[in-house]
PDB file of N, CA and C in Angstrom:
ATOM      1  N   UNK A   1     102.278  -3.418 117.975  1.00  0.00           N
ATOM      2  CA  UNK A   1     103.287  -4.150 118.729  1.00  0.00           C
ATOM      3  C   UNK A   1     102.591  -5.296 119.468  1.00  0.00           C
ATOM      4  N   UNK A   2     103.178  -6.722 119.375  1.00  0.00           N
ATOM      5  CA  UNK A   2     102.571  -7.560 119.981  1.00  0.00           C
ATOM      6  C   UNK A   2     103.046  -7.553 121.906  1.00  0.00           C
ATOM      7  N   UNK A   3     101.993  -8.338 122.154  1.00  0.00           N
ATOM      8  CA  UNK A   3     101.829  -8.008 123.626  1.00  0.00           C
ATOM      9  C   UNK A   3     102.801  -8.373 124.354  1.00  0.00           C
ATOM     10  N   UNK A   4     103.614  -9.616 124.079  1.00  0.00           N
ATOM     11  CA  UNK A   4     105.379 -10.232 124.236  1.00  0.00           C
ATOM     12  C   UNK A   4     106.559  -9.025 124.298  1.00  0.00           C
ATOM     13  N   UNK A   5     106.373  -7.781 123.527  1.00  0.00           N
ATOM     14  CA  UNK A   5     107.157  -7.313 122.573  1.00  0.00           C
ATOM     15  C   UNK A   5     106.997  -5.821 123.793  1.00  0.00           C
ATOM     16  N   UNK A   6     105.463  -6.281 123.407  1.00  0.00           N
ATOM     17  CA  UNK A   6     105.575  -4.375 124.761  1.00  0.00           C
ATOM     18  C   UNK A   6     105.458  -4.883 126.062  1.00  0.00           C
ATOM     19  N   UNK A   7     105.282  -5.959 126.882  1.00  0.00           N
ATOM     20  CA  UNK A   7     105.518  -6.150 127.829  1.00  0.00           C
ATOM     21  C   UNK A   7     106.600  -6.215 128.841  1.00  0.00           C
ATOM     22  N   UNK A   8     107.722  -7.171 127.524  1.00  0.00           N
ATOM     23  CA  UNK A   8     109.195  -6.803 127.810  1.00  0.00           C
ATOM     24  C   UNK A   8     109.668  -5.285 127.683  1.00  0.00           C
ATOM     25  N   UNK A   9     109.306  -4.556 126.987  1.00  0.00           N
ATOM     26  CA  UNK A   9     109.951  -3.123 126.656  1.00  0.00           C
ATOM     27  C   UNK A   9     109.710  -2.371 128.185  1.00  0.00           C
ATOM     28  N   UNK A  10     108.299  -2.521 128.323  1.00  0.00           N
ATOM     29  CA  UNK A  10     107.607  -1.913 129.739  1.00  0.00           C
ATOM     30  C   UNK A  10     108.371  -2.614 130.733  1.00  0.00           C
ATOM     31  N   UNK A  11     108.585  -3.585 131.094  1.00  0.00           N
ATOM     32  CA  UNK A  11     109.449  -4.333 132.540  1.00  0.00           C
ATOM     33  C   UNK A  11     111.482  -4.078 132.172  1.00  0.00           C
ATOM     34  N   UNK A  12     111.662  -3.891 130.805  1.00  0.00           N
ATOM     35  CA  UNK A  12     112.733  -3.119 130.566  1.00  0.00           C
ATOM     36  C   UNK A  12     112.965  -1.916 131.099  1.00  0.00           C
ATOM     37  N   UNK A  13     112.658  -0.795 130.366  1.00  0.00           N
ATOM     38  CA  UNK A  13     112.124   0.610 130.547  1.00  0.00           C
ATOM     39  C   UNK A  13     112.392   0.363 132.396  1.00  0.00           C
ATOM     40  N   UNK A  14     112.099  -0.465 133.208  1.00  0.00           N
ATOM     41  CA  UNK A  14     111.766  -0.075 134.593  1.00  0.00           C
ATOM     42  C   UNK A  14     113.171  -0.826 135.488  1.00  0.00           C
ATOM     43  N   UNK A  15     113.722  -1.470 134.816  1.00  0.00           N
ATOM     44  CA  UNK A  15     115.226  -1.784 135.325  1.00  0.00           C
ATOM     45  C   UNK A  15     116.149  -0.325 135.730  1.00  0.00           C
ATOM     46  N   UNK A  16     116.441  -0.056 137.203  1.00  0.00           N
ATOM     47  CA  UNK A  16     117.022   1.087 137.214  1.00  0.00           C
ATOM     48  C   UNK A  16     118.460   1.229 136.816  1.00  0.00           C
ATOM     49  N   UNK A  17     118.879   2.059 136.992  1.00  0.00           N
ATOM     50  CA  UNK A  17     120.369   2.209 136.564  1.00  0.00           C
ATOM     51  C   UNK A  17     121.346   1.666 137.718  1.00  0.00           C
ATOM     52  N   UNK A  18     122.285   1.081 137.398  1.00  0.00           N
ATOM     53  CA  UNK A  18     123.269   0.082 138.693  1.00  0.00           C
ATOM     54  C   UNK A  18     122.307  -1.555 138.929  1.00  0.00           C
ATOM     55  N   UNK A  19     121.798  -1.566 137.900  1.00  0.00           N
ATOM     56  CA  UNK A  19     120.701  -3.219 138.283  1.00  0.00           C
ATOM     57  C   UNK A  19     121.020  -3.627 137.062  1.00  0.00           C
ATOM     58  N   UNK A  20     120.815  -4.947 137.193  1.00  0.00           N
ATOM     59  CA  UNK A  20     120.669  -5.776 135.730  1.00  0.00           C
ATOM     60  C   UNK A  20     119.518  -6.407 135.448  1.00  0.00           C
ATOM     61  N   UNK A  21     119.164  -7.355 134.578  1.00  0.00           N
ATOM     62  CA  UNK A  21     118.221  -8.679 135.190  1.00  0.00           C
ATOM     63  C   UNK A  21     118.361  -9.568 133.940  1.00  0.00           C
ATOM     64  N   UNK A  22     118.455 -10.796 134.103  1.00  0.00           N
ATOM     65  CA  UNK A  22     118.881 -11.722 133.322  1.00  0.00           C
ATOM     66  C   UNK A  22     117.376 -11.809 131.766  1.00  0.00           C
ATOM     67  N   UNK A  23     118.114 -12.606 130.883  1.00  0.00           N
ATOM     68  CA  UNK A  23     117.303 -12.335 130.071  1.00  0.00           C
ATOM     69  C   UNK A  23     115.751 -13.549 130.180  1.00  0.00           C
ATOM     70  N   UNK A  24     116.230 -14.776 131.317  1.00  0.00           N
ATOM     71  CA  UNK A  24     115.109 -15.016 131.641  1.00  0.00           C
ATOM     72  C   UNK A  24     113.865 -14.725 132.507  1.00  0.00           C
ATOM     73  N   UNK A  25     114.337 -13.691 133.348  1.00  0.00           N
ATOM     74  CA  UNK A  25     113.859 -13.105 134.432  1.00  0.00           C
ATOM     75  C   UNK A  25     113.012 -12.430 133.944  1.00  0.00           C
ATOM     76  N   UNK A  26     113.757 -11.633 133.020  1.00  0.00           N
ATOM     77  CA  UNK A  26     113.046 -10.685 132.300  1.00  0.00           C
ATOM     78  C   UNK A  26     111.772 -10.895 131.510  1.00  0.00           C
ATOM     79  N   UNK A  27     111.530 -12.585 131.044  1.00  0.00           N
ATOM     80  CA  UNK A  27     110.977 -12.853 130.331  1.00  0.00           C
ATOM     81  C   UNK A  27     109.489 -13.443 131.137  1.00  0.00           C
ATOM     82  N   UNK A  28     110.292 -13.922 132.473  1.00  0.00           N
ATOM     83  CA  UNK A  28     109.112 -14.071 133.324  1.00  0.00           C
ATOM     84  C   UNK A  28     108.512 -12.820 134.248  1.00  0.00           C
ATOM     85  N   UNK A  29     108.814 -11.683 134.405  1.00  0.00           N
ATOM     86  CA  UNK A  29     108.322 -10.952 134.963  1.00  0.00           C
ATOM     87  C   UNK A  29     107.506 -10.364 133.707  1.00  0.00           C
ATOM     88  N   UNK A  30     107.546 -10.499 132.168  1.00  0.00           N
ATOM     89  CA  UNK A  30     106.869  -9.840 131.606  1.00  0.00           C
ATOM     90  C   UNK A  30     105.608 -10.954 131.461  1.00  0.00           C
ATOM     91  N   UNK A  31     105.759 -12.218 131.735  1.00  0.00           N
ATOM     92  CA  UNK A  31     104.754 -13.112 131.790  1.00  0.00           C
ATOM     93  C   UNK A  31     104.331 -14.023 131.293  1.00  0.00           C
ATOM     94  N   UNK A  32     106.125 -14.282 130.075  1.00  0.00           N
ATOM     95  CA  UNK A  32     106.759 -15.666 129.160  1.00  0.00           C
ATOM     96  C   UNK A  32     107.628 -15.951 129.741  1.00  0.00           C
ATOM     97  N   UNK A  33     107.248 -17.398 130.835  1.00  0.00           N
ATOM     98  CA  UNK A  33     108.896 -17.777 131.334  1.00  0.00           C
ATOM     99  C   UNK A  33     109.924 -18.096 130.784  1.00  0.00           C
ATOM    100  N   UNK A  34     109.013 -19.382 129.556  1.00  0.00           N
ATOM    101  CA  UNK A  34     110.085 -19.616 128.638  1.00  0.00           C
ATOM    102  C   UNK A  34     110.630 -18.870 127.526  1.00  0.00           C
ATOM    103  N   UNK A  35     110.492 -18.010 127.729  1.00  0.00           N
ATOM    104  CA  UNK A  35     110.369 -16.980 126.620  1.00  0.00           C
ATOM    105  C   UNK A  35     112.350 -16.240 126.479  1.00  0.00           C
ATOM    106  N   UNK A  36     113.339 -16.664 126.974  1.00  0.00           N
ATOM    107  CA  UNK A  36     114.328 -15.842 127.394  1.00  0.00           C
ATOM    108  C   UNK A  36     115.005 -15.986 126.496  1.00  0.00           C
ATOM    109  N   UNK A  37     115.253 -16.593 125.175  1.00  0.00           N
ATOM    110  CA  UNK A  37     115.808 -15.967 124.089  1.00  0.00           C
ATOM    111  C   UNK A  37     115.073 -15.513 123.241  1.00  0.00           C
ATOM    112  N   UNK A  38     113.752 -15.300 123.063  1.00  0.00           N
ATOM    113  CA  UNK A  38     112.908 -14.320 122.540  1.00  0.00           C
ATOM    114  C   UNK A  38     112.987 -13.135 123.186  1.00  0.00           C
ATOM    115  N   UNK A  39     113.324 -12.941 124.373  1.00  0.00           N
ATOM    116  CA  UNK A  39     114.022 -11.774 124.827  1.00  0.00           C
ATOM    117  C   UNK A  39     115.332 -11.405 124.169  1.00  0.00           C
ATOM    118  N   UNK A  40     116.290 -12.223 124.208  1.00  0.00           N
ATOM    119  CA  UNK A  40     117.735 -12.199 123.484  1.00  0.00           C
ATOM    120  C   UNK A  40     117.463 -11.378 122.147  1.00  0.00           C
ATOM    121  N   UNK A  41     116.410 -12.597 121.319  1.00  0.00           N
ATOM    122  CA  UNK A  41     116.418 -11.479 120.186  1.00  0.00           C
ATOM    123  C   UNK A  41     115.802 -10.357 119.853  1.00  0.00           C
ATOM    124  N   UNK A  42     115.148 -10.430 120.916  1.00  0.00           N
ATOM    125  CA  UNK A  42     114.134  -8.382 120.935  1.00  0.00           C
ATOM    126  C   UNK A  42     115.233  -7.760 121.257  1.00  0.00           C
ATOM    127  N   UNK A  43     116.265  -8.204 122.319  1.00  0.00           N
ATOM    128  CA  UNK A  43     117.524  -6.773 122.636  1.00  0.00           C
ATOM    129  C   UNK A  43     118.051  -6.881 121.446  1.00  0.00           C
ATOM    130  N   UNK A  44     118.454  -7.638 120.618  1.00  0.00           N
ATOM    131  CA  UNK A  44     119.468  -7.765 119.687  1.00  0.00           C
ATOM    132  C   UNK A  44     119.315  -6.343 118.587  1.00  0.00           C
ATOM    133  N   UNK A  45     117.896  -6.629 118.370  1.00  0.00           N
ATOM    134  CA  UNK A  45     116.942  -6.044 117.230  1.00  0.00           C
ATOM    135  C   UNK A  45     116.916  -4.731 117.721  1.00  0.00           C
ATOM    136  N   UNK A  46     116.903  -4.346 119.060  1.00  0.00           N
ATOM    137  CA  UNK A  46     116.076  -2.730 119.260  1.00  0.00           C
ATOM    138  C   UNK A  46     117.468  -1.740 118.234  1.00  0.00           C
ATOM    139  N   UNK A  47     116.858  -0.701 117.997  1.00  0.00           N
ATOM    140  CA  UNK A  47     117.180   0.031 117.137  1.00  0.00           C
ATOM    141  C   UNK A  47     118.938   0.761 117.945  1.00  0.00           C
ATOM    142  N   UNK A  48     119.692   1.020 117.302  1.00  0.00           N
ATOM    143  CA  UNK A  48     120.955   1.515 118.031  1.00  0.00           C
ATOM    144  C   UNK A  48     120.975   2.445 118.635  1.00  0.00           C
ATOM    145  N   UNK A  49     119.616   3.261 118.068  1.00  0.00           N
ATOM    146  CA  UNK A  49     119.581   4.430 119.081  1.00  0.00           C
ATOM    147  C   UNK A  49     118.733   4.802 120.338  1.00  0.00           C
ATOM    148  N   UNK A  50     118.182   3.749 120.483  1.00  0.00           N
ATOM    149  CA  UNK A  50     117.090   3.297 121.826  1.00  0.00           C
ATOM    150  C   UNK A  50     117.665   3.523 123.039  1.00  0.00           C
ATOM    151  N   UNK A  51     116.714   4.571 123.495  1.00  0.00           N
ATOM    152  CA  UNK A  51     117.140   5.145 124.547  1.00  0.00           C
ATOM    153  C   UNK A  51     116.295   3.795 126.135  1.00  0.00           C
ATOM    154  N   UNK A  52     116.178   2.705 125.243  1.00  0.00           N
ATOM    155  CA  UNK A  52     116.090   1.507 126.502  1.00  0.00           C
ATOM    156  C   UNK A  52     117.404   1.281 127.329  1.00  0.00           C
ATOM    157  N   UNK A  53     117.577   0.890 128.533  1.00  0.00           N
ATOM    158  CA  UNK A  53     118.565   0.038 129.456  1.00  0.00           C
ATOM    159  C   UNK A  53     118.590  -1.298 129.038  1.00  0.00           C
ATOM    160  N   UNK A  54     118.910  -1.677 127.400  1.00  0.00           N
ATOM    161  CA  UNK A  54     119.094  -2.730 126.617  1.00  0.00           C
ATOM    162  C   UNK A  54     120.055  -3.324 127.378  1.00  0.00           C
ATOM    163  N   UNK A  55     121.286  -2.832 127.774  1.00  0.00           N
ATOM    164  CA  UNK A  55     122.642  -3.152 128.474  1.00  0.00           C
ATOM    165  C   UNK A  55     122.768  -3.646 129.300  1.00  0.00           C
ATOM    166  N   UNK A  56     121.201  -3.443 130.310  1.00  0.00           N
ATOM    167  CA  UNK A  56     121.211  -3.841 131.753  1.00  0.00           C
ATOM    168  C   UNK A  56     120.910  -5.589 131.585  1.00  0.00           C
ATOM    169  N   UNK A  57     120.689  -6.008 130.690  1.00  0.00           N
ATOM    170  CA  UNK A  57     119.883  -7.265 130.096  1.00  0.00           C
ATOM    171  C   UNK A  57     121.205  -8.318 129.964  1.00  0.00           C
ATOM    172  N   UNK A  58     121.491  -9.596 130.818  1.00  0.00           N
ATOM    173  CA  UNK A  58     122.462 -10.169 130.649  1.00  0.00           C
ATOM    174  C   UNK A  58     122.321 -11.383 130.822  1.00  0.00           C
ATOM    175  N   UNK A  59     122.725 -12.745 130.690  1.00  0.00           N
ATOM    176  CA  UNK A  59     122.421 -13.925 130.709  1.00  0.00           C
ATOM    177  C   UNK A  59     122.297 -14.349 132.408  1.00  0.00           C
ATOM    178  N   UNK A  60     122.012 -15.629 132.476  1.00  0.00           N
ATOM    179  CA  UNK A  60     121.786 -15.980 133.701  1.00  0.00           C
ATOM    180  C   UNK A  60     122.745 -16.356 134.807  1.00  0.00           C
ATOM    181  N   UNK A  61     124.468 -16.324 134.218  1.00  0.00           N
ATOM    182  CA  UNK A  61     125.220 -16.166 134.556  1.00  0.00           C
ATOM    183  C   UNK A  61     126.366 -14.897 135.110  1.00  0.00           C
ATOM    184  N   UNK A  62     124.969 -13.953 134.685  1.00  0.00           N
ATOM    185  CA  UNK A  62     125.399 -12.767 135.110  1.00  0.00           C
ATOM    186  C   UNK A  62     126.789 -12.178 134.008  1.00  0.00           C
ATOM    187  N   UNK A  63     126.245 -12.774 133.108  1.00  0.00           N
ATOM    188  CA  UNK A  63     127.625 -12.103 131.874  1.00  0.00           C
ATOM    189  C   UNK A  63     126.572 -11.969 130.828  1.00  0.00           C
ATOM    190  N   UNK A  64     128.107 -10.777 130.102  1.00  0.00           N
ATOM    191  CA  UNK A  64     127.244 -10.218 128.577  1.00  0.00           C
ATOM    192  C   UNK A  64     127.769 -11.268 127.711  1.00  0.00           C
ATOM    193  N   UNK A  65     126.067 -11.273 126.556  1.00  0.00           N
ATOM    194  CA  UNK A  65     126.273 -12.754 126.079  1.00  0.00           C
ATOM    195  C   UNK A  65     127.032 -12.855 124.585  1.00  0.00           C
ATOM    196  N   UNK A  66     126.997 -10.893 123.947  1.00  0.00           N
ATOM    197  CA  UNK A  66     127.715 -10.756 122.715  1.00  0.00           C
ATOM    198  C   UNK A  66     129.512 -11.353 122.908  1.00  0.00           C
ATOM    199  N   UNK A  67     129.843 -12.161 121.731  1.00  0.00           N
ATOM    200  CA  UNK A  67     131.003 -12.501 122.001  1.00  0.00           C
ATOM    201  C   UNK A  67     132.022 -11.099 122.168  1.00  0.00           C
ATOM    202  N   UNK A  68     133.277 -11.459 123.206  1.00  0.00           N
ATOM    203  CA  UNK A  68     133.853 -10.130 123.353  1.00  0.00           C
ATOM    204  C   UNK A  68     134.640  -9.792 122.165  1.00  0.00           C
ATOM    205  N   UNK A  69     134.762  -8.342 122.397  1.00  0.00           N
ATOM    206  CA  UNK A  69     134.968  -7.302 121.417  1.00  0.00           C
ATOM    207  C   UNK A  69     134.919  -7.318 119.997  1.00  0.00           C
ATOM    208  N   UNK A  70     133.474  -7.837 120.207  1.00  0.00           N
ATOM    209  CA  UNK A  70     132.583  -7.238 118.770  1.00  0.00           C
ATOM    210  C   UNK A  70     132.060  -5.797 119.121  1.00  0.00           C
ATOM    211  N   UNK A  71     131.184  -5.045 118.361  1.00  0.00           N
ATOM    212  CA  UNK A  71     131.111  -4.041 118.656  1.00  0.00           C
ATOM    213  C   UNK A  71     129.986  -3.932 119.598  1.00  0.00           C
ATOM    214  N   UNK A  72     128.918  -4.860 119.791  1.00  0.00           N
ATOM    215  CA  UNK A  72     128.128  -5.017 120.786  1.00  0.00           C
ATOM    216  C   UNK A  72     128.499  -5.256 122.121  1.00  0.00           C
ATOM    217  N   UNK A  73     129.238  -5.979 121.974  1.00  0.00           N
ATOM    218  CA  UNK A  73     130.125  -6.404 123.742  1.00  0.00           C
ATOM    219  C   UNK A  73     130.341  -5.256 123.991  1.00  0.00           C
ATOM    220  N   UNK A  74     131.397  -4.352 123.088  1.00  0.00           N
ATOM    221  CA  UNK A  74     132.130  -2.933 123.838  1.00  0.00           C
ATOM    222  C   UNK A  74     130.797  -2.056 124.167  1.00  0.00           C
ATOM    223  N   UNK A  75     129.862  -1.937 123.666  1.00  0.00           N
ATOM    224  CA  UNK A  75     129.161  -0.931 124.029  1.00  0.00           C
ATOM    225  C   UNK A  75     128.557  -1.267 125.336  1.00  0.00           C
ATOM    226  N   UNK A  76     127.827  -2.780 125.204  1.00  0.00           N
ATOM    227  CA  UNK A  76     127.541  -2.831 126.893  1.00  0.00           C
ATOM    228  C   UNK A  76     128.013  -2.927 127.665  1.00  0.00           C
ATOM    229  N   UNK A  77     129.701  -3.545 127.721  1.00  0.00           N
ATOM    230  CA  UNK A  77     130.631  -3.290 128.559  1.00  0.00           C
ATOM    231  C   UNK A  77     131.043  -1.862 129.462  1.00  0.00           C
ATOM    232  N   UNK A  78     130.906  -1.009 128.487  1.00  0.00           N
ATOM    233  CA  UNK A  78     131.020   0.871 128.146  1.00  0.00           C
ATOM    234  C   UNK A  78     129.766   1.066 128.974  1.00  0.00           C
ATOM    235  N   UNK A  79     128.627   0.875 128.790  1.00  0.00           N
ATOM    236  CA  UNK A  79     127.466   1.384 129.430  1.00  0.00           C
ATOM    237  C   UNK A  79     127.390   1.062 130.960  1.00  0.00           C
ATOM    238  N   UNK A  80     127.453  -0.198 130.939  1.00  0.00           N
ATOM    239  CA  UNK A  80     127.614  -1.012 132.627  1.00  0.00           C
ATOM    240  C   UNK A  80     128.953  -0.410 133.404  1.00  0.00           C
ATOM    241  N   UNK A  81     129.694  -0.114 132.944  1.00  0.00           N
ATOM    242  CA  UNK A  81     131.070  -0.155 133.777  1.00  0.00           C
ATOM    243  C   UNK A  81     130.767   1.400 133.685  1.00  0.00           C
ATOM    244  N   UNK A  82     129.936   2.427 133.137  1.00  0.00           N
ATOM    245  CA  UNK A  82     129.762   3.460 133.243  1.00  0.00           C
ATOM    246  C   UNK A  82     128.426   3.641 134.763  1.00  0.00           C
ATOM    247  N   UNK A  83     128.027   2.877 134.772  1.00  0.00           N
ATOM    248  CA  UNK A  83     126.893   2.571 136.238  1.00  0.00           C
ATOM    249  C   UNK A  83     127.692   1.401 137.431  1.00  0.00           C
ATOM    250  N   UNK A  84     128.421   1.866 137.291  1.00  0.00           N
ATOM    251  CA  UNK A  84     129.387   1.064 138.776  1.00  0.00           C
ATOM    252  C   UNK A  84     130.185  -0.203 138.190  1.00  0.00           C
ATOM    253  N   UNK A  85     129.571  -0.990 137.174  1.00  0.00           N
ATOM    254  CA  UNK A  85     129.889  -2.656 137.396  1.00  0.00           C
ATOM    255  C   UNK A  85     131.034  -2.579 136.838  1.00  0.00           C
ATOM    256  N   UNK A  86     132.072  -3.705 137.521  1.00  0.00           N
ATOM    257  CA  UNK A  86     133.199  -4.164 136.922  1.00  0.00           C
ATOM    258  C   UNK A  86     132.924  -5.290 136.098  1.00  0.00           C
ATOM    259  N   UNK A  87     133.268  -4.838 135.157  1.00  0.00           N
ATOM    260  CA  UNK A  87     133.524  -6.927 134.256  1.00  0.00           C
ATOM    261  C   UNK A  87     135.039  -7.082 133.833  1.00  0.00           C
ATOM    262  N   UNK A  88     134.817  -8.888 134.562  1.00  0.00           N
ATOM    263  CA  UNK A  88     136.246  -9.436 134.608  1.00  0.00           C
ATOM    264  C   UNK A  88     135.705 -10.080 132.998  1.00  0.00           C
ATOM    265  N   UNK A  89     136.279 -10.135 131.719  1.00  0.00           N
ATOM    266  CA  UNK A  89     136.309 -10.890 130.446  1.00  0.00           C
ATOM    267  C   UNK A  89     135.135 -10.601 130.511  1.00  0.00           C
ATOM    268  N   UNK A  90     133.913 -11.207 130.568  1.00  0.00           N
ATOM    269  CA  UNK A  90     132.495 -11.472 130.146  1.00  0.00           C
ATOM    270  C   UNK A  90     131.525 -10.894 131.660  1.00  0.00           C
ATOM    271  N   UNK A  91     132.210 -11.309 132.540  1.00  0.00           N
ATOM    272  CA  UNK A  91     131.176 -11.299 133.616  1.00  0.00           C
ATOM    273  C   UNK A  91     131.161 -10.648 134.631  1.00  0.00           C
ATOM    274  N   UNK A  92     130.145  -9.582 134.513  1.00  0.00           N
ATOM    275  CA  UNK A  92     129.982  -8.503 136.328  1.00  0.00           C
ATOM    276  C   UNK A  92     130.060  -9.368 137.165  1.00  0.00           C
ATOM    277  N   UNK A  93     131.259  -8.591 138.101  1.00  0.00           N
ATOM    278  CA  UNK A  93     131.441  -9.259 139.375  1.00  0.00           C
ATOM    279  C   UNK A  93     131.378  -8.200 140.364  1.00  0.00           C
ATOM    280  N   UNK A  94     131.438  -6.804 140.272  1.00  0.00           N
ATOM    281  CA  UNK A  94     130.957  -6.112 141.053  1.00  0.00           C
ATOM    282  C   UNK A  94     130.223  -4.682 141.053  1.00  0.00           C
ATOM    283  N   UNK A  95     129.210  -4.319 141.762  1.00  0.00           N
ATOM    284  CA  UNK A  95     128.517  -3.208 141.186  1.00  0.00           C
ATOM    285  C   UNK A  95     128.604  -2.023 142.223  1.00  0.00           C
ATOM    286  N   UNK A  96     129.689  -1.144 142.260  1.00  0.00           N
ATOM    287  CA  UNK A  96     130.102  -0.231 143.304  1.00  0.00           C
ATOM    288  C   UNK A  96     128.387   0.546 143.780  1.00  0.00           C
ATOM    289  N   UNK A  97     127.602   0.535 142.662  1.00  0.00           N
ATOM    290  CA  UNK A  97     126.556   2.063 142.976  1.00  0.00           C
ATOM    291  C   UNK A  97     125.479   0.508 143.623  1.00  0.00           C
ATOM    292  N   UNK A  98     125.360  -0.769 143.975  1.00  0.00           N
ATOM    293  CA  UNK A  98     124.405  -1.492 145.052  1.00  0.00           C
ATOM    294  C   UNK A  98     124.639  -2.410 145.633  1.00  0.00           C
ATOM    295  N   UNK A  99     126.549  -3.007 145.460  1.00  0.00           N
ATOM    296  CA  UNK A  99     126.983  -3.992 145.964  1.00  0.00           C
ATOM    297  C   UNK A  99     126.172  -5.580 145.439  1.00  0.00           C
ATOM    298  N   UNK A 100     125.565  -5.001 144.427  1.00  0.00           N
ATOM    299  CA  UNK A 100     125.047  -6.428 144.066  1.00  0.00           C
ATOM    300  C   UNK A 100     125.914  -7.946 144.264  1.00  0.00           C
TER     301      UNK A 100
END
């Protein structure tokens, strides 16, 4: 696994449950700033049954970036709104379990 690839997985893996973090954030805390749709397409890719917080991973607008109700939208929609967050169409606007 290249070092891009497990760095993001490792700063993934550590997003708690009721948090998000955008997919550029993500890309700079693993230590590629510009790196945030090379993040996009590592979530895209992880396997369906990855027990990662893939879901918690959302654009910088604080919305999920799969168009809605494909089958990707519903699932992270399903996962997030299962850890507090409301989403209005595309975008968490509130997260009961940290008041984000």
């Amino acid at each position: 696994m290249d070092h891009f690839k497990s760095q993001v997985l490792l700063i993934l893996s550590e997003v708690p449950q009721g948090e998000c973090i955008a997919y550029g954030e993500l890309a700079k805390q693993a230590g590629f700033p510009s790196h945030a749709r090379r993040v996009g397409f590592l979530m895209k890719n992880l396997p369906k049954d990855t027990k990662l917080p893939w879901h918690r991973v959302v654009n910088s607008q604080r919305k999920i970036s799969f168009a809605e109700n494909t089958d990707a939208y519903i699932r992270q929609r399903e996962r997030l709104e299962q850890e507090g967050w409301t989403i209005v169409g595309n975008k968490l606007t509130v997260n009961e379990l940290t008041n984000m």
